[in-house]
C-alpha atoms as a PDB file:
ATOM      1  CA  UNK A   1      46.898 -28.626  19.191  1.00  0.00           C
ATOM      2  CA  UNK A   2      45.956 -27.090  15.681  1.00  0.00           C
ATOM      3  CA  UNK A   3      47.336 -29.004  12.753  1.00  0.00           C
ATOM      4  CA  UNK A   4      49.748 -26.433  10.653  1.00  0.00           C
ATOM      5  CA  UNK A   5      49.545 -26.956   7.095  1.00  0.00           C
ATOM      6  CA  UNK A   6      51.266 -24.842   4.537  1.00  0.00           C
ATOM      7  CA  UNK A   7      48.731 -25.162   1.500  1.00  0.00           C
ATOM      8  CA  UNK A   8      44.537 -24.910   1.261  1.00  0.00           C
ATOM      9  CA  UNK A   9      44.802 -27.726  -1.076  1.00  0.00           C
ATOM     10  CA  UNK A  10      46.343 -29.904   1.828  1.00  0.00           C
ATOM     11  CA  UNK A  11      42.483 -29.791   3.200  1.00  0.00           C
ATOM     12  CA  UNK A  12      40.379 -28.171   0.495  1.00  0.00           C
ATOM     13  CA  UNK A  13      39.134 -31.524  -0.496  1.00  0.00           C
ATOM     14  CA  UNK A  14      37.583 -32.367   2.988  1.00  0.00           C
ATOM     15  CA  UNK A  15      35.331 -29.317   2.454  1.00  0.00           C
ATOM     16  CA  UNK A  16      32.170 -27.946  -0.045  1.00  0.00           C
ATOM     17  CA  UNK A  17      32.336 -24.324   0.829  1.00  0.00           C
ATOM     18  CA  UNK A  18      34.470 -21.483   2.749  1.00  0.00           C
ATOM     19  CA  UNK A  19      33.535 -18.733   4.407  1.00  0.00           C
ATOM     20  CA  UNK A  20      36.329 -16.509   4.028  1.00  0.00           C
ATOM     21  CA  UNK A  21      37.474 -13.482   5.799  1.00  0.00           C
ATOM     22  CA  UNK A  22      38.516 -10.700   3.644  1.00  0.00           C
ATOM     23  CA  UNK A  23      40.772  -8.390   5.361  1.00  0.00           C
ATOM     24  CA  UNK A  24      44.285  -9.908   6.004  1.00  0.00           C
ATOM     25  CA  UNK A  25      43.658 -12.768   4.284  1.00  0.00           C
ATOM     26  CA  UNK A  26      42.724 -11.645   0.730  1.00  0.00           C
ATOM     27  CA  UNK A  27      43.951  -8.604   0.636  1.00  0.00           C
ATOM     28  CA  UNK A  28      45.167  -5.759   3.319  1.00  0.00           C
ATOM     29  CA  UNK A  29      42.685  -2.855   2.533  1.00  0.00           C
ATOM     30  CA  UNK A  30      44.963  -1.650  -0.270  1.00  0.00           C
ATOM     31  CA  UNK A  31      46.006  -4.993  -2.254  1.00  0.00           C
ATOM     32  CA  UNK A  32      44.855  -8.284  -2.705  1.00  0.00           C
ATOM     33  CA  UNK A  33      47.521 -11.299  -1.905  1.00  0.00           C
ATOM     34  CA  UNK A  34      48.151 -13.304  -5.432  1.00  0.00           C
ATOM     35  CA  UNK A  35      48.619 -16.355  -3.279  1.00  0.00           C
ATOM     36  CA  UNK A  36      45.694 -16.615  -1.127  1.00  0.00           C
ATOM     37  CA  UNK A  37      43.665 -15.368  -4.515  1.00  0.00           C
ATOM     38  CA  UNK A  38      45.225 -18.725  -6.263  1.00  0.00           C
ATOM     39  CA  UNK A  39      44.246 -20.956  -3.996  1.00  0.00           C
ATOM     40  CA  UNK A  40      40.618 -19.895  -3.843  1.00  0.00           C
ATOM     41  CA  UNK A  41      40.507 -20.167  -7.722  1.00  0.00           C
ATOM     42  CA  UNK A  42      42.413 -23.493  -6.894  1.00  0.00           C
ATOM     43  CA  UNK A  43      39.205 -24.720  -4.643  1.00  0.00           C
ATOM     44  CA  UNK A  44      36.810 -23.101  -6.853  1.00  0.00           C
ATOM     45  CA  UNK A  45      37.782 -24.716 -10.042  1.00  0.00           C
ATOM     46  CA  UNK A  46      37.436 -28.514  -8.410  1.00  0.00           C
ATOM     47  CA  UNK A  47      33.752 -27.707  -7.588  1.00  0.00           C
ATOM     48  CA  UNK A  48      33.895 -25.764  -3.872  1.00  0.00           C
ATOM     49  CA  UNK A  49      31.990 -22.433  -3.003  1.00  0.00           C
ATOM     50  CA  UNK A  50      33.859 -19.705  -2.363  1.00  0.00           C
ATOM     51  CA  UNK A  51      31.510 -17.213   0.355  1.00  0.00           C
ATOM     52  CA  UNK A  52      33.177 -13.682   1.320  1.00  0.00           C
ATOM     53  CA  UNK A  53      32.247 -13.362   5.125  1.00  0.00           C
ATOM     54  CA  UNK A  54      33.211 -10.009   6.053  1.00  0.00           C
ATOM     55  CA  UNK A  55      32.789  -7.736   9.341  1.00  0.00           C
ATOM     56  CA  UNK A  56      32.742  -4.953   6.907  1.00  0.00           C
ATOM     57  CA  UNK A  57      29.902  -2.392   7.802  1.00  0.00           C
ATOM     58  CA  UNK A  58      28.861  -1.948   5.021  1.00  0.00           C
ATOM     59  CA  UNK A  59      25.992  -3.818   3.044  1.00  0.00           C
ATOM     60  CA  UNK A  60      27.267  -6.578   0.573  1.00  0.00           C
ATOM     61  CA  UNK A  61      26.499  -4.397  -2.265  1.00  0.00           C
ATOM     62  CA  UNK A  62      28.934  -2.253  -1.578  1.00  0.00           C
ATOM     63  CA  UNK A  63      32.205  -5.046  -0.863  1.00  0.00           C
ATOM     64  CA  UNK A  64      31.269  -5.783  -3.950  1.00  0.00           C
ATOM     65  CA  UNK A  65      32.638  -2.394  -5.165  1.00  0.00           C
ATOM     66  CA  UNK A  66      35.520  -1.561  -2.337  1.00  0.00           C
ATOM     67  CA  UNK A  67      36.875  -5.708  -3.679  1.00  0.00           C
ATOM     68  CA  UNK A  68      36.824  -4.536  -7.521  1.00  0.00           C
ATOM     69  CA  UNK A  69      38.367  -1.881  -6.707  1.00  0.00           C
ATOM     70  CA  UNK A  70      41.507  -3.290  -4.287  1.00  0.00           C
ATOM     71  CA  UNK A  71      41.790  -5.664  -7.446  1.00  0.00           C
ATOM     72  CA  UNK A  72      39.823  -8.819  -5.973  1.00  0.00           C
ATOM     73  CA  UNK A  73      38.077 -10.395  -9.262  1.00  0.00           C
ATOM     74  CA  UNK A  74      34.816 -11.364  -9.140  1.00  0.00           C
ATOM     75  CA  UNK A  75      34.622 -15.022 -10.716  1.00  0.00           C
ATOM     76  CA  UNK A  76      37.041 -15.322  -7.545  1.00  0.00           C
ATOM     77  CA  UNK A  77      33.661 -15.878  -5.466  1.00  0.00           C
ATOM     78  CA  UNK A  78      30.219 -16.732  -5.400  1.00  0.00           C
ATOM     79  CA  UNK A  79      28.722 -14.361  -2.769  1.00  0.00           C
ATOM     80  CA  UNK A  80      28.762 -11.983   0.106  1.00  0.00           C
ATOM     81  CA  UNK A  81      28.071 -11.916   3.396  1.00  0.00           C
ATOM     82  CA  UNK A  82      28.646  -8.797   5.220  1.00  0.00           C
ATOM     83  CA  UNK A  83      28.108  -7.609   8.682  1.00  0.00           C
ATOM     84  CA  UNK A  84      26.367  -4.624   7.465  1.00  0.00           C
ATOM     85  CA  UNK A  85      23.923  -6.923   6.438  1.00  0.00           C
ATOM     86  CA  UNK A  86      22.824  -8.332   9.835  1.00  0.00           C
ATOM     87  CA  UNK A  87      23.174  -5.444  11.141  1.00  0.00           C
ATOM     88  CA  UNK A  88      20.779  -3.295   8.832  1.00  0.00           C
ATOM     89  CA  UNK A  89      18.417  -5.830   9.353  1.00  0.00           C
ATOM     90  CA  UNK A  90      18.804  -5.540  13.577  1.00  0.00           C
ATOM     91  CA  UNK A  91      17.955  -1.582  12.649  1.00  0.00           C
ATOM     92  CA  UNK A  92      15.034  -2.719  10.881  1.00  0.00           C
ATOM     93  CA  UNK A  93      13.499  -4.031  13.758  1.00  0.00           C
ATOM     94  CA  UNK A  94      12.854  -0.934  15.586  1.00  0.00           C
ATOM     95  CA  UNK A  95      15.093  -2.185  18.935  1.00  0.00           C
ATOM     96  CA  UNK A  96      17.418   0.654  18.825  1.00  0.00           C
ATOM     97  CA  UNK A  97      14.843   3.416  17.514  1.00  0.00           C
ATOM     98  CA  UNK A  98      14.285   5.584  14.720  1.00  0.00           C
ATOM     99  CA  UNK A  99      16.161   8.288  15.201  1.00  0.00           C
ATOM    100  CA  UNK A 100      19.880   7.356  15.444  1.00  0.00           C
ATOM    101  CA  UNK A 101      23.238   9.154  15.865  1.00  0.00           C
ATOM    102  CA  UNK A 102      25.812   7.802  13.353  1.00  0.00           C
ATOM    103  CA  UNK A 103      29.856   7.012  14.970  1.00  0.00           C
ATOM    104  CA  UNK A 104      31.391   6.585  12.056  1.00  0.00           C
ATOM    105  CA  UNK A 105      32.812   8.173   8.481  1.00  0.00           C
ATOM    106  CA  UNK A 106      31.004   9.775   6.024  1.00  0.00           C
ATOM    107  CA  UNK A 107      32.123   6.910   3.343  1.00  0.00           C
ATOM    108  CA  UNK A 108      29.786   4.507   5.705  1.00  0.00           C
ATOM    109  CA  UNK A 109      26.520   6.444   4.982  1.00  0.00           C
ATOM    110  CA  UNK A 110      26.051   3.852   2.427  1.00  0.00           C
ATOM    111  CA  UNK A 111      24.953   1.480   5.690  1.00  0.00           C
ATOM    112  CA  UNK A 112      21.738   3.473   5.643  1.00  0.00           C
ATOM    113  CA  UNK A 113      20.425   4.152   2.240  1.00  0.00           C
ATOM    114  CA  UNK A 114      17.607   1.922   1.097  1.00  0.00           C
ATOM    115  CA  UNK A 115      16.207   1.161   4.426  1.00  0.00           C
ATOM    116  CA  UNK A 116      12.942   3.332   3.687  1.00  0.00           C
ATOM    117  CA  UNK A 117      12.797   1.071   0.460  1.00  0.00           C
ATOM    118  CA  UNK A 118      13.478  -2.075   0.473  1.00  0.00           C
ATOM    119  CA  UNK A 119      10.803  -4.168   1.519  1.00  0.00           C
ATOM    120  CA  UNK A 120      13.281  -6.900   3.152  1.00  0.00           C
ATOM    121  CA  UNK A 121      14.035  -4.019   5.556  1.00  0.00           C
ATOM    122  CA  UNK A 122       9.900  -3.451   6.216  1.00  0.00           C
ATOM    123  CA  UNK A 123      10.604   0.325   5.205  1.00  0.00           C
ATOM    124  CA  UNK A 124      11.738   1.512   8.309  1.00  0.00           C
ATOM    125  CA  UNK A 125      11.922   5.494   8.322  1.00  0.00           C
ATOM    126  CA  UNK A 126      15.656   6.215  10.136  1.00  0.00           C
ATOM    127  CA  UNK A 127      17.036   9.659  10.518  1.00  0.00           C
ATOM    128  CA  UNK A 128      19.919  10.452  11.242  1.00  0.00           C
ATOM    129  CA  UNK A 129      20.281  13.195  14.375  1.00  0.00           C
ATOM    130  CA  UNK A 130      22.477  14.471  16.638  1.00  0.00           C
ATOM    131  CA  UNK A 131      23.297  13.050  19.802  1.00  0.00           C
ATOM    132  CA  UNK A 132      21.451  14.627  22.406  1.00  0.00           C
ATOM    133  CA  UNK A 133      17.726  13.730  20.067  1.00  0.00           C
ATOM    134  CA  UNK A 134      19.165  10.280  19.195  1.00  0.00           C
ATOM    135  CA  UNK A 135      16.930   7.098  20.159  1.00  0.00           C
ATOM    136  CA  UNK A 136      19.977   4.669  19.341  1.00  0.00           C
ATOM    137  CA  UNK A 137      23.648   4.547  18.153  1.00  0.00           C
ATOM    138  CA  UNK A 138      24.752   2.874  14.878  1.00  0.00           C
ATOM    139  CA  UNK A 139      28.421   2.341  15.072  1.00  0.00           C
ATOM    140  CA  UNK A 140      30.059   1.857  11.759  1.00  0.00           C
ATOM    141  CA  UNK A 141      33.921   2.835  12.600  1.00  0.00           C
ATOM    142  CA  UNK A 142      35.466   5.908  13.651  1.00  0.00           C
ATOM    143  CA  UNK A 143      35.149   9.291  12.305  1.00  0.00           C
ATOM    144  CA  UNK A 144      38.322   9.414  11.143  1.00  0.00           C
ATOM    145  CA  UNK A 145      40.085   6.189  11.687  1.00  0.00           C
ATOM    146  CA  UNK A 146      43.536   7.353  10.236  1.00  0.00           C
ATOM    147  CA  UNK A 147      44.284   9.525  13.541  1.00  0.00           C
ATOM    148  CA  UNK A 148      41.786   8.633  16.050  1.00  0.00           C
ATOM    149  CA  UNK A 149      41.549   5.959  18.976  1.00  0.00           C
ATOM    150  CA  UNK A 150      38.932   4.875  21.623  1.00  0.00           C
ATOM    151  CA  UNK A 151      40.426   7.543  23.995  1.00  0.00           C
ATOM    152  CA  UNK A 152      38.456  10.598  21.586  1.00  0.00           C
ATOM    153  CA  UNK A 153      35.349   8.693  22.107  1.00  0.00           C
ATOM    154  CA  UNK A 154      35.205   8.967  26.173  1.00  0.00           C
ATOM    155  CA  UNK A 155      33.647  12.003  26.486  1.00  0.00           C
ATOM    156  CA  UNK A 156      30.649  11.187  23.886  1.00  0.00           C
ATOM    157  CA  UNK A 157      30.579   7.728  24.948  1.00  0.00           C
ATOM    158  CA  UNK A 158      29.535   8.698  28.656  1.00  0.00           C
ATOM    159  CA  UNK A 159      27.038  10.914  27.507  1.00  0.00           C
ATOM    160  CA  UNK A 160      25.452   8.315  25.426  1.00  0.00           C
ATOM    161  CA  UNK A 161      25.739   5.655  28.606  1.00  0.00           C
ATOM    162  CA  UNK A 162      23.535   8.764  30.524  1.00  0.00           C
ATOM    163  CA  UNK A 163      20.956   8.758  28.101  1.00  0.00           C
ATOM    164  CA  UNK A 164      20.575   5.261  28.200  1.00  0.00           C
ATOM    165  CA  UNK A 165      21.308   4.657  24.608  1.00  0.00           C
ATOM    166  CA  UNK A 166      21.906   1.353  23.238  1.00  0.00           C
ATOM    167  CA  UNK A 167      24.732   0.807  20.353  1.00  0.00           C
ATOM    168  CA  UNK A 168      24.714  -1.156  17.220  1.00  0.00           C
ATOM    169  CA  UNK A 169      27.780  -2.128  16.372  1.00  0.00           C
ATOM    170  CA  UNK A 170      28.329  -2.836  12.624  1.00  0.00           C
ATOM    171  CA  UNK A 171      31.813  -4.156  12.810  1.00  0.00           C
ATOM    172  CA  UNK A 172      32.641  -6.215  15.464  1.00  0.00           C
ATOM    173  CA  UNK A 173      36.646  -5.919  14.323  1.00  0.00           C
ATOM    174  CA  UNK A 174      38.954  -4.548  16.979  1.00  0.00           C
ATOM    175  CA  UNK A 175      41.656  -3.475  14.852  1.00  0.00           C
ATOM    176  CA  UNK A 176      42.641  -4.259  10.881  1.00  0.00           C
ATOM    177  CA  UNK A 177      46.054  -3.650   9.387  1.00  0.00           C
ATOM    178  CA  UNK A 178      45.409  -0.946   6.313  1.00  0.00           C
ATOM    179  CA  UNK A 179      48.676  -1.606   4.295  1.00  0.00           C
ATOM    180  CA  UNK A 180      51.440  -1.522   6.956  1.00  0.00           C
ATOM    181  CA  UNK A 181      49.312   0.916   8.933  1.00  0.00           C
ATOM    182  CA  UNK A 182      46.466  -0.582  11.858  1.00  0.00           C
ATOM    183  CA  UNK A 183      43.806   1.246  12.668  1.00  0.00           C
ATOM    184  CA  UNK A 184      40.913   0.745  15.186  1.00  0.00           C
ATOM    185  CA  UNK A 185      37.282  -0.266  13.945  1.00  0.00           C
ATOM    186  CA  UNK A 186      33.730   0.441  15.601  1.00  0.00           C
ATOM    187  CA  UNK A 187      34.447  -3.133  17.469  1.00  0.00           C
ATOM    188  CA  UNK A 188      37.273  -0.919  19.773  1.00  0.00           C
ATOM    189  CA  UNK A 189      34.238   1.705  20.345  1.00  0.00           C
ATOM    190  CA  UNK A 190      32.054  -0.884  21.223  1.00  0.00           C
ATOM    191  CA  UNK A 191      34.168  -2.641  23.663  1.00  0.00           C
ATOM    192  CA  UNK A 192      34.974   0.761  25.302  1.00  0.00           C
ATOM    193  CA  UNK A 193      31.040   1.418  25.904  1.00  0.00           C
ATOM    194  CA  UNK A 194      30.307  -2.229  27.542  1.00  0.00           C
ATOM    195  CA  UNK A 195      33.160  -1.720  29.966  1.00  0.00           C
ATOM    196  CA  UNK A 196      32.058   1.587  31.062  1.00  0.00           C
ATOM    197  CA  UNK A 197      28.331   0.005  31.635  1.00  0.00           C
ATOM    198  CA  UNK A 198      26.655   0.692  28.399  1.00  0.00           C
ATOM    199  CA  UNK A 199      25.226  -1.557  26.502  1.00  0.00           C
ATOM    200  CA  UNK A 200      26.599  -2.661  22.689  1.00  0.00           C
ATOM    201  CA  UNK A 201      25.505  -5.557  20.728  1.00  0.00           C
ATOM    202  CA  UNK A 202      27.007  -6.866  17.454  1.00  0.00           C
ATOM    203  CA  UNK A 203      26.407  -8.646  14.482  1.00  0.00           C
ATOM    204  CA  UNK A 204      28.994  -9.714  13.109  1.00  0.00           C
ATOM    205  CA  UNK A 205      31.323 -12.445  13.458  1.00  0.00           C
ATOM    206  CA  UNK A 206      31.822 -14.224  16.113  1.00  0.00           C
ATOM    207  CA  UNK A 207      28.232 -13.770  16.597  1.00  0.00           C
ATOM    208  CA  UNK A 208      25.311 -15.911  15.605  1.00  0.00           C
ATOM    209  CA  UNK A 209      23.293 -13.615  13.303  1.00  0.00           C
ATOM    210  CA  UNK A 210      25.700 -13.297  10.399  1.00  0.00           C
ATOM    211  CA  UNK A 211      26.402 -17.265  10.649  1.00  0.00           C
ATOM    212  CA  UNK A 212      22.924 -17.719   9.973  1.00  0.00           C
ATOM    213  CA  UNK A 213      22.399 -15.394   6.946  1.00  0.00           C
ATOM    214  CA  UNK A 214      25.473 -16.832   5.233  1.00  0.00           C
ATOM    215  CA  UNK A 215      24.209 -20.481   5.358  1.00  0.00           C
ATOM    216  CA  UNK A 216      21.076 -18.951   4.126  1.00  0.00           C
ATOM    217  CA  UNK A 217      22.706 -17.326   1.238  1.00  0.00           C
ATOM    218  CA  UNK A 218      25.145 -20.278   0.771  1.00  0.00           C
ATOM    219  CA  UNK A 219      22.631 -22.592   0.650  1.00  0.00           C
ATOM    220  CA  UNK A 220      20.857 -20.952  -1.778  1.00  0.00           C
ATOM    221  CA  UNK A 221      23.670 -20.446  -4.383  1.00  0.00           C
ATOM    222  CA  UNK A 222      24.609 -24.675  -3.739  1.00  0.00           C
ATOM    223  CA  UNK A 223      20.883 -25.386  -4.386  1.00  0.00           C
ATOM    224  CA  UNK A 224      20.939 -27.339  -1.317  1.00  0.00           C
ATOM    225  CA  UNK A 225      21.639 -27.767   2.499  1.00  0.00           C
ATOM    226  CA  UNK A 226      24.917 -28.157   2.717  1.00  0.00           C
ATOM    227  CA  UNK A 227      26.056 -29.449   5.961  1.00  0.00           C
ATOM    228  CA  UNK A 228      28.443 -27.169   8.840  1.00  0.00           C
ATOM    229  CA  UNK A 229      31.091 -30.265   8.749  1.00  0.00           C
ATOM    230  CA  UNK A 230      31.360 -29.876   4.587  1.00  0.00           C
ATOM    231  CA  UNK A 231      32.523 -25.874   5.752  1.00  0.00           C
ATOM    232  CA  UNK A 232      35.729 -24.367   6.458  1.00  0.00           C
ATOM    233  CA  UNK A 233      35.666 -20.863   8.099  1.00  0.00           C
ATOM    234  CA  UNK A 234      38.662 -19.457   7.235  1.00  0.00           C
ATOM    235  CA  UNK A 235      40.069 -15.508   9.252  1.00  0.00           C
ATOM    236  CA  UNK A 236      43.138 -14.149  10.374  1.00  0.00           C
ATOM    237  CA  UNK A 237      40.810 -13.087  13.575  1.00  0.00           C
ATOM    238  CA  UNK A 238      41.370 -14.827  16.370  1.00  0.00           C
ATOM    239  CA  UNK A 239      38.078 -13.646  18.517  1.00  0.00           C
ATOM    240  CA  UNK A 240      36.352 -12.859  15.452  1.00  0.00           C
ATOM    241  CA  UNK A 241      36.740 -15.684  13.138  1.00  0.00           C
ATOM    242  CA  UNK A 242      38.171 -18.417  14.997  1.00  0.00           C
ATOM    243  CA  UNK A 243      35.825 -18.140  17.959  1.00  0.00           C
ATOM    244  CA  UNK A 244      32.980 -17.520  15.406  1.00  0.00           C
ATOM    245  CA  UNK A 245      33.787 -21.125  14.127  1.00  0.00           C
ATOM    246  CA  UNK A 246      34.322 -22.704  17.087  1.00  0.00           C
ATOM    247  CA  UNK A 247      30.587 -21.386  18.678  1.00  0.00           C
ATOM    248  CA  UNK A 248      28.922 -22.621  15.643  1.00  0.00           C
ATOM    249  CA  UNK A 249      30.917 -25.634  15.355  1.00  0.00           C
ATOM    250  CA  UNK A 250      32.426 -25.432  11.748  1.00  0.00           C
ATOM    251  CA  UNK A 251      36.000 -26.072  11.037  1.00  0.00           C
ATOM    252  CA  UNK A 252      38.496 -23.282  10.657  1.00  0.00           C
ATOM    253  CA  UNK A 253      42.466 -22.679   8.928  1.00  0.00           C
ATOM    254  CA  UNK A 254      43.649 -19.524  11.247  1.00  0.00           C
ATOM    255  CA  UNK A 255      45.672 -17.288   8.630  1.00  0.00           C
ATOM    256  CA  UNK A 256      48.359 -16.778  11.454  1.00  0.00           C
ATOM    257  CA  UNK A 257      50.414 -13.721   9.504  1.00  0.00           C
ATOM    258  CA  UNK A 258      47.478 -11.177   9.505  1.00  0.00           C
ATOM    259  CA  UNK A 259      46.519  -9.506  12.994  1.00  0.00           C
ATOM    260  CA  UNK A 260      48.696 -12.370  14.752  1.00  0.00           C
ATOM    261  CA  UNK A 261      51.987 -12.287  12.939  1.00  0.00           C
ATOM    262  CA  UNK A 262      53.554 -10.725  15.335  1.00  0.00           C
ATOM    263  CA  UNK A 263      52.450 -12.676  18.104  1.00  0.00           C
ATOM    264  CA  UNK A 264      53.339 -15.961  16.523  1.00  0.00           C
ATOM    265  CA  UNK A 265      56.734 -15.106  14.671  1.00  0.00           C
ATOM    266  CA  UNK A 266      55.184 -15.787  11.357  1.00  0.00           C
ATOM    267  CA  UNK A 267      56.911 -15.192   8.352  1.00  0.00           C
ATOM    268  CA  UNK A 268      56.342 -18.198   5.976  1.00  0.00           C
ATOM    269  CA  UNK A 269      54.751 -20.080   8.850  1.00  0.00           C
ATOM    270  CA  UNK A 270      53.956 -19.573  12.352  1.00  0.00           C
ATOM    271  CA  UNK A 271      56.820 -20.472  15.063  1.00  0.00           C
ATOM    272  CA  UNK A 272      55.209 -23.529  16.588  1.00  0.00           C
ATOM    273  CA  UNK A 273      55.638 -23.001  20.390  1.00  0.00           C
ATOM    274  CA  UNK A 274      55.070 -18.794  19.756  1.00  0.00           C
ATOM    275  CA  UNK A 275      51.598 -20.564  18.125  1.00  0.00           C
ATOM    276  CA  UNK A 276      50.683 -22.420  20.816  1.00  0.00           C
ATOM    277  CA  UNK A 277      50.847 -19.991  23.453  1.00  0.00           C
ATOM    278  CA  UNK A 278      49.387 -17.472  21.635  1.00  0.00           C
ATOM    279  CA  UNK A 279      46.213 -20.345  21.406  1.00  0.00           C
ATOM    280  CA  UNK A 280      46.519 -21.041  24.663  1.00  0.00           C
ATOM    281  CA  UNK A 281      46.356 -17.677  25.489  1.00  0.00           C
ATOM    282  CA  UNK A 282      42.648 -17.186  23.809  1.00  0.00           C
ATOM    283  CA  UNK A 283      41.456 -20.500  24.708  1.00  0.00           C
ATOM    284  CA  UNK A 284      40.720 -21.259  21.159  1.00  0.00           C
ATOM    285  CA  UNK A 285      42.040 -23.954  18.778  1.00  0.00           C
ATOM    286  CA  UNK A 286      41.866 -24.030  15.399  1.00  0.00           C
ATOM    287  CA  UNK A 287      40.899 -27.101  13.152  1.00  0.00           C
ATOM    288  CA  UNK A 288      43.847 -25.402  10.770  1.00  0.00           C
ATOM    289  CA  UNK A 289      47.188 -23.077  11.242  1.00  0.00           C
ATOM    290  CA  UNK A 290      48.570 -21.540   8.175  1.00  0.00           C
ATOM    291  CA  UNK A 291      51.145 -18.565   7.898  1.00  0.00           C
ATOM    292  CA  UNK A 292      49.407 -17.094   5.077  1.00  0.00           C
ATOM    293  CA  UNK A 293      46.696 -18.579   2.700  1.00  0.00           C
ATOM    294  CA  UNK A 294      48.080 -19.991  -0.349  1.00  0.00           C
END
């Protein structure tokens, strides 16, 4: 059974570094939460590494931004990982094509620029066409997320499955909670193409690639290796960041009142047996419960 605690500094102490989710734990798309954001400074201050590990779609240097402006501060953290990052870098490779049709908003076109440039990217040349010239999807959320569900998607989605396109999913999410409001993300359009026999891959959590290019990065900022056991993943996801952790085989602290709160009666904390079946459920324990990070 996962050990509920009701502070980070209960634990913090056991650990070097987090990797820390951003939506639902730091903030809910519109505001940050002043307790989770004190006990990061909290962790910070006695020496630990606070890394951002997002399955935004977007590359880092644009969190970066969308975190200023929600009200996140800076000196909070000491680096970004995004999903947009392992993902551009899938693109680069040439496995889903050069000419791609883009699901997703017009505020994600960001996800593209710099591709032809930067030489980390080996200056792949991606256009952007419609559907019937594409080569390959890129999947970076819905076109309009505020109305739309995976439902409007059936109809391009088995035209795409025809063609034999494969999908790059930027955003492995499911769903997120925007202020009191949740909304699907490309994850939901991803999942809807597998099950009708297409074929989707992701980068982001739970999956491997985006584990690897935040030790990279974390590594470098430490100056040194440090170690998966001196790490604490820590995501209101259950299938995203909790079963991210557990395949790598790094600690976790479940934020319980994010995507789950209703599942596990949380208000201050999680009810304990509402918890445990919920866990039971996905087949996943965490190292760490807590109702909300603080």
């Amino acid at each position: 059974m996962t050990n509920i605690i009701e502070n980070l500094s209960e634990i913090s102490t056991n650990y070097d570094a987090v990797f820390c989710d951003l939506w639902g734990c730091l903030h809910n798309g519109v505001e940050p939460y002043k307790e989770a954001i004190e006990a990061l400074y909290e962790f910070s201050k006695s020496g630990g590494i606070v890394h951002l590990l997002t399955n935004s779609p977007r590359p880092a240097m644009s969190v970066y931004s969308q975190l200023d402006y929600i009200g996140i501060p800076r000196n909070l953290y000491q680096g970004i990982t995004a999903s947009g990052d392992a993902s551009r870098a899938a693109l680069a490779s040439g496995t889903y094509g050069k000419k791609i049709f883009h699901i997703g908003p017009n505020s994600d076109e960001i996800f593209f620029q710099g591709l032809d440039t930067e030489d980390f990217y080996q200056n792949i040349n991606i256009q952007r066409v419609p559907l019937n010239y594409a080569e390959g999807i890129v999947c970076t959320g819905l076109f309009d997320d505020s109305i739309e569900t995976p439902s409007d998607y059936t109809e391009l989605l088995v035209t795409a499955k025809k063609r034999g396109l494969k999908m790059l999913c930027a955003n492995p999410d499911i769903q997120v909670d925007r202020g009191t409001h949740r909304i699907y993300c490309a994850g939901a359009i991803a999942d809807a193409y597998n099950k009708m026999g297409g074929e989707a891959h992701n980068f982001g959590k739970p999956h491997p690639p985006i584990y690897d290019l935040a030790r990279n990065r974390l590594n470098v900022i430490a100056g040194r290796i440090v170690p998966d056991k001196d790490i604490l993943c820590i995501g209101d996801g259950i299938n995203t960041d909790i079963r991210g952790a557990v395949m790598e085989d790094i600690d976790s602290l479940f934020v319980t009142g994010g995507l789950a709160a209703e599942e596990t009666n949380t208000n201050k904390r999680p009810d304990t047996a509402k918890l445990a079946k919920f866990l039971n459920t996905s087949q996943l324990t965490p190292t760490y419960s807590i109702g909300h990070l603080r």
